[in-house]
Protein backbone atom coordinates (compact mmCIF):
# COMPACT_ATOMS: atom_id res chain seq x y z
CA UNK A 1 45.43 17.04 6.60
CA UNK A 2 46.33 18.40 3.53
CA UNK A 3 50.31 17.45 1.69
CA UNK A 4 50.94 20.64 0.00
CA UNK A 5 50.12 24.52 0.39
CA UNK A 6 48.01 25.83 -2.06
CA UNK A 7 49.08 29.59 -1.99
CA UNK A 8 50.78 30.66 -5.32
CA UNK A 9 54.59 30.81 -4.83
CA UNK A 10 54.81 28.66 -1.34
CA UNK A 11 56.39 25.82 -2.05
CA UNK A 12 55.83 24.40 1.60
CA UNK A 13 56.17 20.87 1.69
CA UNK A 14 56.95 20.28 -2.06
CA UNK A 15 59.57 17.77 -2.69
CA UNK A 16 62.31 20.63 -2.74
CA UNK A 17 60.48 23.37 -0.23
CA UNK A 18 60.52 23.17 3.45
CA UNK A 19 58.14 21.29 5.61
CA UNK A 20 55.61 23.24 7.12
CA UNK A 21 52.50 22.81 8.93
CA UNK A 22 49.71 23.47 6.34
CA UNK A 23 45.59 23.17 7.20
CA UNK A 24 42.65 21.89 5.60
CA UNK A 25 39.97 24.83 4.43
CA UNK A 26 37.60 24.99 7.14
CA UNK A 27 33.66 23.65 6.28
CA UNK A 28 31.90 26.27 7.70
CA UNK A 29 30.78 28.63 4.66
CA UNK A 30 31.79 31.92 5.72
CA UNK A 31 35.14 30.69 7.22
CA UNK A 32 35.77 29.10 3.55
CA UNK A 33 35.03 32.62 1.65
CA UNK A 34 37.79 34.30 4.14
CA UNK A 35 40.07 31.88 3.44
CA UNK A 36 39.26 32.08 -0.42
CA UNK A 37 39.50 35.76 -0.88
CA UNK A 38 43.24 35.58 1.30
CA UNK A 39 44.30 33.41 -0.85
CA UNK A 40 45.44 35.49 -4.52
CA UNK A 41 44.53 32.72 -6.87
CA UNK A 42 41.26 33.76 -9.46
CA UNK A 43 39.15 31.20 -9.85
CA UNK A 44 40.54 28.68 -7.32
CA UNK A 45 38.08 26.44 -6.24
CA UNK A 46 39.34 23.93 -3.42
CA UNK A 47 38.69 19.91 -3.44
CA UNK A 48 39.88 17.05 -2.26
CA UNK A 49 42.39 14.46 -4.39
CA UNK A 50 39.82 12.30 -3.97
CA UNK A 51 36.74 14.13 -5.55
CA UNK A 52 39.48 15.62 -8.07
CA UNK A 53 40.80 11.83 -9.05
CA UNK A 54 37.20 10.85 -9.73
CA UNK A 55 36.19 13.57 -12.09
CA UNK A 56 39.34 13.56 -13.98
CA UNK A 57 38.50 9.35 -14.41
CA UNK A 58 35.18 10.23 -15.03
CA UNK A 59 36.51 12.36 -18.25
CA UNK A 60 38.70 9.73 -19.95
């Protein structure tokens, strides 16, 4: 399950927001592009910390 909420101006579960229940973006495809366009952020392309960790390593 995810930590934070990605949706511009939430601060859900940030260190100084409140704790709410947040969700991981689903896998299926067309469930993903729903969720995408909901969410108002241009060019926001979801990952995990993992994947993200390993290609900002990978550029050092």
């Amino acid at each position: 399950m995810p930590n934070k909420c990605c949706v511009p101006g939430c601060t859900g579960n940030y260190k100084t927001g409140k704790k709410i229940q947040v969700f991981s973006f689903p896998k299926d495809a067309e469930a993903l592009k729903q969720w995408l366009r909901a969410i108002p952020r241009k060019d926001f392309v979801p990952t995990s910390c993992t994947k993200r960790f390993y290609l900002d390593a990978s550029e050092t």
